[in-house]
N, C-alpha and C. Protein backbone atom coordinates (compact mmCIF):
# COMPACT_ATOMS: atom_id res chain seq x y z
N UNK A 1 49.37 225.74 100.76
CA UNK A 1 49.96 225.83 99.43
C UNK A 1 50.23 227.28 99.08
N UNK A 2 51.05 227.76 97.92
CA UNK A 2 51.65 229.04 97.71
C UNK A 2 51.60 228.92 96.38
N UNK A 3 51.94 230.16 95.58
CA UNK A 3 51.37 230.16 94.01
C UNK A 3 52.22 229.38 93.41
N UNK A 4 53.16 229.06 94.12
CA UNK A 4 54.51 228.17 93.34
C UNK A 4 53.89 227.01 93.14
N UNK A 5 53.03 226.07 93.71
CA UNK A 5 51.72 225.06 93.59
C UNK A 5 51.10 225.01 92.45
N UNK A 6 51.31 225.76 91.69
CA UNK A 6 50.16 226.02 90.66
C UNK A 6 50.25 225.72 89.71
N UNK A 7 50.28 224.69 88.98
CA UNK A 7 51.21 224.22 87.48
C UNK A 7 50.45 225.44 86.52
N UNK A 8 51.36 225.39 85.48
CA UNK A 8 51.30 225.96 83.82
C UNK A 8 51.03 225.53 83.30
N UNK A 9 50.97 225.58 82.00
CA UNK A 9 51.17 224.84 80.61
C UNK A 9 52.45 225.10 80.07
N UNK A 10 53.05 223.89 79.61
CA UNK A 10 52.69 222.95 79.08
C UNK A 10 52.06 221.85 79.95
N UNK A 11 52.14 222.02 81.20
CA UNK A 11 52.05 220.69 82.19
C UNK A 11 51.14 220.11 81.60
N UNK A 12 51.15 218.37 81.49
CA UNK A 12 50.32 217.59 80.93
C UNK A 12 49.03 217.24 81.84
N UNK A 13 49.57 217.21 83.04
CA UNK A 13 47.76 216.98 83.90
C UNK A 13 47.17 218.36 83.58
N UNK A 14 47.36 219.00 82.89
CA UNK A 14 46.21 220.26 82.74
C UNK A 14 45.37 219.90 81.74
N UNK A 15 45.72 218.61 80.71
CA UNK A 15 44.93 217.97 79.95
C UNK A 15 44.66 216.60 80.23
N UNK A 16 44.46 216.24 81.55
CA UNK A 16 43.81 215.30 81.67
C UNK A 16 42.67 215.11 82.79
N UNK A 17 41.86 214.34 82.27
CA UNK A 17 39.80 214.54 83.18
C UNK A 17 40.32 214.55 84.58
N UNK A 18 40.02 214.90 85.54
CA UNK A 18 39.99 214.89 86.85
C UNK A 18 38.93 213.52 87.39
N UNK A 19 39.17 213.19 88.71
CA UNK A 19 38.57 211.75 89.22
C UNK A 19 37.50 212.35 90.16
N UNK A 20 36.40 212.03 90.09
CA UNK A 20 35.06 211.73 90.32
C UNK A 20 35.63 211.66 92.36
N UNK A 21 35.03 212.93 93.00
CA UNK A 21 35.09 212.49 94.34
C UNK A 21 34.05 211.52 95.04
N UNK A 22 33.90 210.46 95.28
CA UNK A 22 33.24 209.57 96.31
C UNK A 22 32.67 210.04 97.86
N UNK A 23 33.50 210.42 98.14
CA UNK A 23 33.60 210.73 99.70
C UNK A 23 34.02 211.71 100.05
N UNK A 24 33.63 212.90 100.51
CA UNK A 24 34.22 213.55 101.09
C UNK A 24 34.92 213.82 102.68
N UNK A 25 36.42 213.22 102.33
CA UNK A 25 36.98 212.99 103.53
C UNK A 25 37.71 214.24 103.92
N UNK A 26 38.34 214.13 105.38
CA UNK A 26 39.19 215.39 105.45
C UNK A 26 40.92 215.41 104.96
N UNK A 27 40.98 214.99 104.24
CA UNK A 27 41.79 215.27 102.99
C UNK A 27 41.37 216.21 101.93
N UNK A 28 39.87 215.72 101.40
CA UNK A 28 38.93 216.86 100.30
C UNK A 28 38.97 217.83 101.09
N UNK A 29 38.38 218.48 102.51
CA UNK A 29 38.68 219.60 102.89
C UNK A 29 39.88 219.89 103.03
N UNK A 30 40.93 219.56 103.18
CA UNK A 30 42.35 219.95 103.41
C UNK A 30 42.82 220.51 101.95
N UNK A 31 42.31 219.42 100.96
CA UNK A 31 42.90 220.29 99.37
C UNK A 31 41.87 221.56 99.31
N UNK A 32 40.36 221.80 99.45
CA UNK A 32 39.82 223.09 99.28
C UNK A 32 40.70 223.81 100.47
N UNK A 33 40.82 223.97 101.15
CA UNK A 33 42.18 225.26 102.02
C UNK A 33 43.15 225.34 101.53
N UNK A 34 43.87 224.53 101.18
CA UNK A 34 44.98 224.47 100.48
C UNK A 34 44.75 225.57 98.88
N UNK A 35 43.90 224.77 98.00
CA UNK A 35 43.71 225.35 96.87
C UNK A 35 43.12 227.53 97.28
N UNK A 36 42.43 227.39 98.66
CA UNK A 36 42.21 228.73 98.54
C UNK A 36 43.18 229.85 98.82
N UNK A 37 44.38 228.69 99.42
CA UNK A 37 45.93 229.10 100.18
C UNK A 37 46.54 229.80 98.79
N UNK A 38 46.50 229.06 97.95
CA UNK A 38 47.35 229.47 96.63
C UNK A 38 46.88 230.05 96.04
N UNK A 39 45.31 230.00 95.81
CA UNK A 39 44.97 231.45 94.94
C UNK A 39 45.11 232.66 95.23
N UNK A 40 44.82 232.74 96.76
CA UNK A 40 44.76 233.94 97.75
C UNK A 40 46.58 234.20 97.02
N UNK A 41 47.69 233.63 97.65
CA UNK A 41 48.77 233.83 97.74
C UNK A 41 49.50 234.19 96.47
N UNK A 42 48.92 233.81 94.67
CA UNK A 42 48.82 233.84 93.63
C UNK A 42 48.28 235.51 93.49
N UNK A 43 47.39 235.97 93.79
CA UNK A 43 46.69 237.39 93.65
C UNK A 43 47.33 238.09 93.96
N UNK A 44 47.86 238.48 95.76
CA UNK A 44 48.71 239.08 96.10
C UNK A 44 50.04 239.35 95.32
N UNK A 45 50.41 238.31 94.90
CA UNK A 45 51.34 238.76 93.84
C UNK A 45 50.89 239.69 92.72
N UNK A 46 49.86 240.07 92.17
CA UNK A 46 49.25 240.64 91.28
C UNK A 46 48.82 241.51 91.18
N UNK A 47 48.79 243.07 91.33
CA UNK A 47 47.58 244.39 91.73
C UNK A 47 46.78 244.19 90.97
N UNK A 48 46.90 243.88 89.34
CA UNK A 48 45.54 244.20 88.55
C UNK A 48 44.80 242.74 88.40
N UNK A 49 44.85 242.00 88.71
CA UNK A 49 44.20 240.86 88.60
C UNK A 49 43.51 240.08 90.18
N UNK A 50 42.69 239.09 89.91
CA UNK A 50 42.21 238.39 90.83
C UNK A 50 41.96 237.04 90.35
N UNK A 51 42.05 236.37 91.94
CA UNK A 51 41.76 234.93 91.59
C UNK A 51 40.10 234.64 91.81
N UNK A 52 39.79 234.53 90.77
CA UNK A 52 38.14 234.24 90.39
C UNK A 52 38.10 233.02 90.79
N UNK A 53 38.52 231.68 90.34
CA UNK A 53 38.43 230.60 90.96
C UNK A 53 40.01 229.50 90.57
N UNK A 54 39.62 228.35 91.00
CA UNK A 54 40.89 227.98 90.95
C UNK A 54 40.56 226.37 90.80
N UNK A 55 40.69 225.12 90.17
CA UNK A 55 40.41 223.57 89.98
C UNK A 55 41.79 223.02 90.31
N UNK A 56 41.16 222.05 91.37
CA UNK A 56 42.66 221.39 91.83
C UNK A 56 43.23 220.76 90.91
N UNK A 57 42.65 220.50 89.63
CA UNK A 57 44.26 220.12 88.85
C UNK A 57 45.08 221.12 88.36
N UNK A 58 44.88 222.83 89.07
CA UNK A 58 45.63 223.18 88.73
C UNK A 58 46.68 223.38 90.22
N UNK A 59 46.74 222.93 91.24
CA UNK A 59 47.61 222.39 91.96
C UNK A 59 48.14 220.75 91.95
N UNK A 60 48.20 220.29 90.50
CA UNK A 60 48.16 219.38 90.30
C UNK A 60 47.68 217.91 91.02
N UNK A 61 46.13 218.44 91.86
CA UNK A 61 45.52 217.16 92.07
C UNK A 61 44.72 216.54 91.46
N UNK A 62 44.64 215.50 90.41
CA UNK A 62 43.43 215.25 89.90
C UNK A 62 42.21 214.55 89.83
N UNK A 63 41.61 215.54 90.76
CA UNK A 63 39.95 215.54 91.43
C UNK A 63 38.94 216.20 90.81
N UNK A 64 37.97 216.21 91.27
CA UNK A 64 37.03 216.79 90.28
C UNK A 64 36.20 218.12 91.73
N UNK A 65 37.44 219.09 91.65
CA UNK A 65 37.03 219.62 92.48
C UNK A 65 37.06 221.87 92.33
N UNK A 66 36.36 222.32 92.42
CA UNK A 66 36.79 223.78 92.17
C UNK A 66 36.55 225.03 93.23
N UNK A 67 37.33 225.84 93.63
CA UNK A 67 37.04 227.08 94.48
C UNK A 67 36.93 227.93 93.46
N UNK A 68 34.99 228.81 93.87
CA UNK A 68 35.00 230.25 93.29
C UNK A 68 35.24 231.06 94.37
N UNK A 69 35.73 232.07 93.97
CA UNK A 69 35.10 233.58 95.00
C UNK A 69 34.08 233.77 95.03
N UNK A 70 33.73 234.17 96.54
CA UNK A 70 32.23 234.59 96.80
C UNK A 70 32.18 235.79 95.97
N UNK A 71 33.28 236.93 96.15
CA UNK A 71 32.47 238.50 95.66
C UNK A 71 34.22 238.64 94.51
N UNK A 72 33.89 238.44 93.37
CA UNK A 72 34.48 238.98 92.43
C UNK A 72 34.92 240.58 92.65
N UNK A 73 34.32 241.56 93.17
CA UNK A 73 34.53 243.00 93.10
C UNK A 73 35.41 243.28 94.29
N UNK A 74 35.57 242.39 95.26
CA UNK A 74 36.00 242.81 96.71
C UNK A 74 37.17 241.66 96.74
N UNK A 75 38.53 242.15 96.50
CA UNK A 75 39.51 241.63 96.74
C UNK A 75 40.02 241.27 98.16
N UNK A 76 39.59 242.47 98.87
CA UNK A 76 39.93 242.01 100.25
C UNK A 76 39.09 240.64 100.94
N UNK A 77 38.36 240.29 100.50
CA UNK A 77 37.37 239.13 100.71
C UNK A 77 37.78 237.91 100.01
N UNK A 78 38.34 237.15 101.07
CA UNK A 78 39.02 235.90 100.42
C UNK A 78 37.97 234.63 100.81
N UNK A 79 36.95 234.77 101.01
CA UNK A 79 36.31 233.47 100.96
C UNK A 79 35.93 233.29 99.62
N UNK A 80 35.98 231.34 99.27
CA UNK A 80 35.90 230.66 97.51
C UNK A 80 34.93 230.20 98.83
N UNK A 81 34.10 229.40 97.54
CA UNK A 81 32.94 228.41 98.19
C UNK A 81 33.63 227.41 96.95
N UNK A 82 33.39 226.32 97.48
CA UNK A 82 34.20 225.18 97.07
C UNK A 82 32.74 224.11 96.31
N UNK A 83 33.29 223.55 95.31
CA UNK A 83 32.41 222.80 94.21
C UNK A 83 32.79 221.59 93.90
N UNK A 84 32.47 220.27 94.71
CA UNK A 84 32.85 218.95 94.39
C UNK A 84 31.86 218.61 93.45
N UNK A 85 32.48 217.58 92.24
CA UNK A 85 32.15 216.74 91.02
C UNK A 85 30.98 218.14 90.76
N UNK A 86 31.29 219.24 90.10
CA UNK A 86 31.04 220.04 89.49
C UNK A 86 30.10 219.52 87.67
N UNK A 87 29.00 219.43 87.75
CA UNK A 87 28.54 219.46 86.16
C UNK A 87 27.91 220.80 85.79
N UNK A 88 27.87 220.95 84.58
CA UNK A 88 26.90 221.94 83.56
C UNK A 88 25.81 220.92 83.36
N UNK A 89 24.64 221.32 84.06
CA UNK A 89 23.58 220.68 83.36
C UNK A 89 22.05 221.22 82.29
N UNK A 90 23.05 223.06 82.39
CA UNK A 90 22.20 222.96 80.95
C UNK A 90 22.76 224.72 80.96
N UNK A 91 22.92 224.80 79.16
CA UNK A 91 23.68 226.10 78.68
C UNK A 91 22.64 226.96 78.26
N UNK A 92 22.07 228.08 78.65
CA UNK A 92 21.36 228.93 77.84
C UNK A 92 21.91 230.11 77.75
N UNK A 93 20.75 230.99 77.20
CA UNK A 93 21.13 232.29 76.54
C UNK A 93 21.58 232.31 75.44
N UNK A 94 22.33 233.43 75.17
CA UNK A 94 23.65 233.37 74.29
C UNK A 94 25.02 233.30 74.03
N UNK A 95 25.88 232.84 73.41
CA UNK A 95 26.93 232.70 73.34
C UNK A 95 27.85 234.23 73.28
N UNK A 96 28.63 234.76 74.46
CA UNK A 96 29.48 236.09 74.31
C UNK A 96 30.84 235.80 74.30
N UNK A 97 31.28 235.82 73.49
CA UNK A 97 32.97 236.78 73.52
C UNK A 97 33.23 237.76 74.39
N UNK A 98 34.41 236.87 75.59
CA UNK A 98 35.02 238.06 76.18
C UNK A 98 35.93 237.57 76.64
N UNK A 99 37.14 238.33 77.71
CA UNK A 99 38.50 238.19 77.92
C UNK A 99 38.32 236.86 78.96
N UNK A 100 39.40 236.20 78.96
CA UNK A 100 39.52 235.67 80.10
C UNK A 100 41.01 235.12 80.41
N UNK A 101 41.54 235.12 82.12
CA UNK A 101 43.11 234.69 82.22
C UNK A 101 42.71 233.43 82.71
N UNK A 102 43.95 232.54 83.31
CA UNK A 102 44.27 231.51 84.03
C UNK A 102 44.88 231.53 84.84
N UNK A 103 44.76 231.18 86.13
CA UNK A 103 46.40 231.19 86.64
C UNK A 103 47.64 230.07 86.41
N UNK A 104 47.34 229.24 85.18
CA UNK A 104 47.95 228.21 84.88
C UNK A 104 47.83 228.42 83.31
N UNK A 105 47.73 229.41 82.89
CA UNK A 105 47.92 229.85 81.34
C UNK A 105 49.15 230.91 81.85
N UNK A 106 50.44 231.56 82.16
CA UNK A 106 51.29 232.46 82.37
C UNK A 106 50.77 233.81 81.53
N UNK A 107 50.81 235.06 82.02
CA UNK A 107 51.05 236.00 81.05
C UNK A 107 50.07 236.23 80.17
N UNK A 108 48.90 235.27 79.76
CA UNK A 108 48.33 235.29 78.35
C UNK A 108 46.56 235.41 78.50
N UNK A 109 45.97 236.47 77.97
CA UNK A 109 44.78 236.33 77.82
C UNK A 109 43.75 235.79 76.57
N UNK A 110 42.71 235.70 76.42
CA UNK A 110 42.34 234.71 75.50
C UNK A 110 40.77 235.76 75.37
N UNK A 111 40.29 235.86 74.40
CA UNK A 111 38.82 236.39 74.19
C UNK A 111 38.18 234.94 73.54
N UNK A 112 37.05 234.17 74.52
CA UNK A 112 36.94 233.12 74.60
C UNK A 112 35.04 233.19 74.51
N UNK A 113 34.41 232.55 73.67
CA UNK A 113 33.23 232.46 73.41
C UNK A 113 32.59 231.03 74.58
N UNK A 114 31.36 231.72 75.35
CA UNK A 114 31.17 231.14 76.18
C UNK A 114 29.32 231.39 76.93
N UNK A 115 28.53 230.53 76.68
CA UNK A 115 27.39 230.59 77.13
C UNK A 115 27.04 231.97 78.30
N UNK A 116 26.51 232.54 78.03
CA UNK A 116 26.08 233.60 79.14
C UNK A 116 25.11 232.84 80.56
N UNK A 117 24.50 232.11 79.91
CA UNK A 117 23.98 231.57 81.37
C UNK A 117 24.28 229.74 81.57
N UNK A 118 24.16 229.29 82.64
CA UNK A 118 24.35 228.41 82.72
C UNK A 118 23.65 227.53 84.29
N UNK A 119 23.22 226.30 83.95
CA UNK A 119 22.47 225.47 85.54
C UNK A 119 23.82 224.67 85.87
N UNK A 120 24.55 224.64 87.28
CA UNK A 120 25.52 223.44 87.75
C UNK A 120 24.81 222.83 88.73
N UNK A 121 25.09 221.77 88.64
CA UNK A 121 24.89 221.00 89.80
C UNK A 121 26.18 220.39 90.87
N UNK A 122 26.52 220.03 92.12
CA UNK A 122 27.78 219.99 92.71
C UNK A 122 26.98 219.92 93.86
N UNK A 123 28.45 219.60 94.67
CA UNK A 123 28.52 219.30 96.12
C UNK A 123 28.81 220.10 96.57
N UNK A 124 28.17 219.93 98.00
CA UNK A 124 29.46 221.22 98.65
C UNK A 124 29.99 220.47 100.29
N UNK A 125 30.73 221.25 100.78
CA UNK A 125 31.80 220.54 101.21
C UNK A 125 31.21 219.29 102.13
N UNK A 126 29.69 219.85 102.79
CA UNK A 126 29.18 218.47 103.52
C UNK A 126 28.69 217.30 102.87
N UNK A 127 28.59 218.17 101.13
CA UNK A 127 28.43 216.52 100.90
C UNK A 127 26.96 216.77 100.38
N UNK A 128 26.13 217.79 100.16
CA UNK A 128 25.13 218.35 99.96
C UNK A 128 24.82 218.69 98.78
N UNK A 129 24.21 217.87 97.90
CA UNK A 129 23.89 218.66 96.64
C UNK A 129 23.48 220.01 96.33
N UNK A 130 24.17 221.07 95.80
CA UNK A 130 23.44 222.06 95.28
C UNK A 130 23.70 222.78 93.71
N UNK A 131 22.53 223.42 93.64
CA UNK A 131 22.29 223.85 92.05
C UNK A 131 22.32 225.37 92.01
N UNK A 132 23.05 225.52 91.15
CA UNK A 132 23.30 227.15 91.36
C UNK A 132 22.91 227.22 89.40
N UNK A 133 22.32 228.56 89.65
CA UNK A 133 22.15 229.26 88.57
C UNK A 133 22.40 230.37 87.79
N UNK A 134 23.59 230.54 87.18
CA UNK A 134 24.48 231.73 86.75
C UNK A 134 24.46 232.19 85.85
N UNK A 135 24.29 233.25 85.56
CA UNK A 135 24.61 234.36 84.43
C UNK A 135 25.88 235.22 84.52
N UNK A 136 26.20 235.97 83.33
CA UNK A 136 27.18 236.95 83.21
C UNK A 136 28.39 236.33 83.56
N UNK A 137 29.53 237.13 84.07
CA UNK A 137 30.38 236.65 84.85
C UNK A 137 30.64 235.35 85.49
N UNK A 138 29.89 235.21 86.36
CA UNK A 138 30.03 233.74 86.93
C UNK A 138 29.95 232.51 86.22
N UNK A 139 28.70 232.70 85.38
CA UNK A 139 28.85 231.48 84.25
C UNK A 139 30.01 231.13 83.89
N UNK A 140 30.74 232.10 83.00
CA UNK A 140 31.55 232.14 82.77
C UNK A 140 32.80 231.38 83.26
N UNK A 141 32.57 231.81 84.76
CA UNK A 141 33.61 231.32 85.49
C UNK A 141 33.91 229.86 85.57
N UNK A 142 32.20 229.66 85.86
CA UNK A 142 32.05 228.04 86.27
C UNK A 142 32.25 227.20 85.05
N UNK A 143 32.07 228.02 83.58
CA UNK A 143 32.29 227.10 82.46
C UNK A 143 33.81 226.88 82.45
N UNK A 144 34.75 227.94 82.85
CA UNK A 144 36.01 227.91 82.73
C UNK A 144 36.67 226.86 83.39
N UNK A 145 36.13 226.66 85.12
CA UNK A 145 36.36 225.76 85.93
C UNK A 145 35.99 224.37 85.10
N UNK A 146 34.74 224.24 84.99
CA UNK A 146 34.73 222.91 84.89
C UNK A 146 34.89 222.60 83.55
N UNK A 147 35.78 222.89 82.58
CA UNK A 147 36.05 222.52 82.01
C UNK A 147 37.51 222.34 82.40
N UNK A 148 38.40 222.99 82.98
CA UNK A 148 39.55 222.54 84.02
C UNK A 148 39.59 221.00 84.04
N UNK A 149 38.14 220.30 84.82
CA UNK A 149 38.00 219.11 85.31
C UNK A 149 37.87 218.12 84.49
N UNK A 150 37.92 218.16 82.69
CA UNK A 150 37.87 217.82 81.88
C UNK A 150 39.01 217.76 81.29
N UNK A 151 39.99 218.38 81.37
CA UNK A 151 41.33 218.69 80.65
C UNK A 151 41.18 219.95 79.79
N UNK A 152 40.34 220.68 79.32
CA UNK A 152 40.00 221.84 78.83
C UNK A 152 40.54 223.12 79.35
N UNK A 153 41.60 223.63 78.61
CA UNK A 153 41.95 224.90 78.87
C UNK A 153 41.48 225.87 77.92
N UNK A 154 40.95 227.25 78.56
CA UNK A 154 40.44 228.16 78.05
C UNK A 154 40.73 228.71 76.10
N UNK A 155 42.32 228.69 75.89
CA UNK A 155 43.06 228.41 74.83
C UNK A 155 42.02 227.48 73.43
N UNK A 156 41.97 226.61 74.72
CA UNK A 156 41.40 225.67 73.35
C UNK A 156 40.22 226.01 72.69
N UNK A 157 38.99 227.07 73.10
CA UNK A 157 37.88 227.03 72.74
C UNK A 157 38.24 228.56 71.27
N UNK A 158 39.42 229.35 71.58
CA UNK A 158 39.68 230.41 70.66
C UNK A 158 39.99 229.24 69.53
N UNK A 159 39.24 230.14 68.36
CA UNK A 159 39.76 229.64 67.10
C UNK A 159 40.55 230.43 66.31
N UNK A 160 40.21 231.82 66.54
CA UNK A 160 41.07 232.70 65.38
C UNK A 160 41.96 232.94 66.31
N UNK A 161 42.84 232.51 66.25
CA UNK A 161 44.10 232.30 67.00
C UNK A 161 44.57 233.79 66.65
N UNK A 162 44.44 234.35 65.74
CA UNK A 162 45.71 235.55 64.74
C UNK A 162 45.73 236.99 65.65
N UNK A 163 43.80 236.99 66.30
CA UNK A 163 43.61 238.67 66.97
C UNK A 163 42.42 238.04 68.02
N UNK A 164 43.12 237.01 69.27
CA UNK A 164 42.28 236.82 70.13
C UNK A 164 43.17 236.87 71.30
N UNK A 165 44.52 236.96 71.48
CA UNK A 165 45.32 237.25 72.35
C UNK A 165 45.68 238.03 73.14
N UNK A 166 45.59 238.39 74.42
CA UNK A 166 46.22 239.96 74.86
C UNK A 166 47.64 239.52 76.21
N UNK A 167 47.98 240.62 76.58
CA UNK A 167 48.48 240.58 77.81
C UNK A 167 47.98 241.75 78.68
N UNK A 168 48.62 241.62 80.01
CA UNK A 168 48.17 243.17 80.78
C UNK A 168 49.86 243.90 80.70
N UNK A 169 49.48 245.08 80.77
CA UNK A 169 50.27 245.79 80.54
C UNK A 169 50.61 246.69 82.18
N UNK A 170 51.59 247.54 82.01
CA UNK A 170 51.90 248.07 84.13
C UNK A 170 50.85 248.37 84.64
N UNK A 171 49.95 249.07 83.58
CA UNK A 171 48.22 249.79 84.26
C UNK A 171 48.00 248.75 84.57
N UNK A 172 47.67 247.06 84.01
CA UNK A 172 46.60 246.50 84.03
C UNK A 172 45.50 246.43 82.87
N UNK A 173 46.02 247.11 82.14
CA UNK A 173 44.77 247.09 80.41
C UNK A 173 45.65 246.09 79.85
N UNK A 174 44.33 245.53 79.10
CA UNK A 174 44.57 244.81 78.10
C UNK A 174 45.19 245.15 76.89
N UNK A 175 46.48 244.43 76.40
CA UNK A 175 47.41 244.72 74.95
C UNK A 175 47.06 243.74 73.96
N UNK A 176 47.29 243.95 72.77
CA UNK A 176 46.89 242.41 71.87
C UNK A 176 48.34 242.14 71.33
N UNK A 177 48.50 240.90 71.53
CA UNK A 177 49.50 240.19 71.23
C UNK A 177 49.61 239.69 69.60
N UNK A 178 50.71 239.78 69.24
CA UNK A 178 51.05 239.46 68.25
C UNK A 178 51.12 237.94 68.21
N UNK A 179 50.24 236.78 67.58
CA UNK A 179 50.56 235.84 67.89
C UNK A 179 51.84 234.74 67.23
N UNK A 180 51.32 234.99 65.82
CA UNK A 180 53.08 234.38 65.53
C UNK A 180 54.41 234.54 66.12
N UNK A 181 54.57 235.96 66.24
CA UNK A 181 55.57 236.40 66.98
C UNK A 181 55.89 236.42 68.81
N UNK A 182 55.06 236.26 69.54
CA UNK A 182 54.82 236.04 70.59
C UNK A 182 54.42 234.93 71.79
N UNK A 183 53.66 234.38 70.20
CA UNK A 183 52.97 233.38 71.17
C UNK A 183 53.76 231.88 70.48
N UNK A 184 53.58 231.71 69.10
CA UNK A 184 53.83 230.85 68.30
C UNK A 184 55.14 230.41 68.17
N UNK A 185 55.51 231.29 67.82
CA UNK A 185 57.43 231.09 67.81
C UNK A 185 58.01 230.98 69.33
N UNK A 186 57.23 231.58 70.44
CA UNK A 186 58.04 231.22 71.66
C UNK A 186 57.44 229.96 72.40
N UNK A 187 56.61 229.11 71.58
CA UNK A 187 56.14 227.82 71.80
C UNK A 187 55.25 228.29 73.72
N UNK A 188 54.94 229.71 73.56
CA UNK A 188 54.18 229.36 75.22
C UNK A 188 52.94 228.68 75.56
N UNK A 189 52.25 228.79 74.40
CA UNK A 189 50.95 227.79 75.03
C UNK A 189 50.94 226.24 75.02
N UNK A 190 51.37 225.65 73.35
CA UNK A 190 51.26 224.40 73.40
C UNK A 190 52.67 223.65 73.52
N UNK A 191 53.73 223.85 73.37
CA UNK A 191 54.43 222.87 73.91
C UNK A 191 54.90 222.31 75.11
């Protein structure tokens, strides 16, 4: 797969639950390569950004399935470890505000309130239960993902819509978007 794979929004399977994997056949491994095909191929297009992880409904399959990156800091390192029927089974810490993209949100960043730590439970590709336990960053990540698998896009959890918006700019820094004017009137997130 190639970043052209990758639906947007408005696409409507980006709001709808993903299906519960049963079995992991080699088809499920064929979509985790696939899905790591397009993120990988998605980045490269990008200098200032990276693909943190990626939920096959945003190659429009809908499974209940997600690739993270192993090392967030090391771009040249393209191994995701892959997360079948992905749950949160328990939120602690505290709740932080901070940036986050999509690769199926275009263009748009979001300052998005989101548990600092978090317990998942998931499969992995043999079929093996495991429980991972995340803080900072990764939480983050995995709350982002699996809420993917829910129909939940990042968008939806901002409430003050008016000064939670940014874009990247040629550096790569974050700009704040004007949202009536930018976001609202050019109908990019919800229609």
């Amino acid at each position: 797969m190639k970043k052209e794979d990758i639906i947007t929004l408005p696409n409507e399977h980006l709001r709808q639950k993903s299906k519960k994997i049963h079995v992991i056949t080699d088809e499920v491994k064929k979509l985790i390569s696939d899905m790591t095909s397009a993120a990988i191929d998605w980045e490269e297009s990008r200098p200032h950004e990276i693909s943190a992880a990626l939920a096959a409904v945003q190659v429009d399959k809908l499974e209940r399935i997600v690739i993270v990156r192993s090392e967030f800091d090391n771009k040249s390192n393209n191994h995701f470890t892959a997360l079948i029927n992905p749950e949160i089974i328990k939120y602690e810490g505290e709740i932080t505000y901070d940036y986050e993209g999509c690769l199926s949100v275009s263009k748009v960043y979001g300052k998005v309130p989101r548990y600092n730590k978090v317990r998942v439970k998931a499969l992995n590709e043999d079929g093996k239960e495991i429980r991972i336990k995340a803080e900072g960053f990764l939480a983050r990540v995995l709350q982002h993902e699996i809420d993917h698998t829910n129909g939940i896009v990042f968008i939806d959890h901002i409430k003050n819509k008016k000064d939670s918006f940014y874009k990247l700019d040629s550096e790569g820094e974050l700009q704040s978007l004007d949202y009536e004017k930018e976001i609202k009137d050019n109908h990019i997130l919800w229609d």
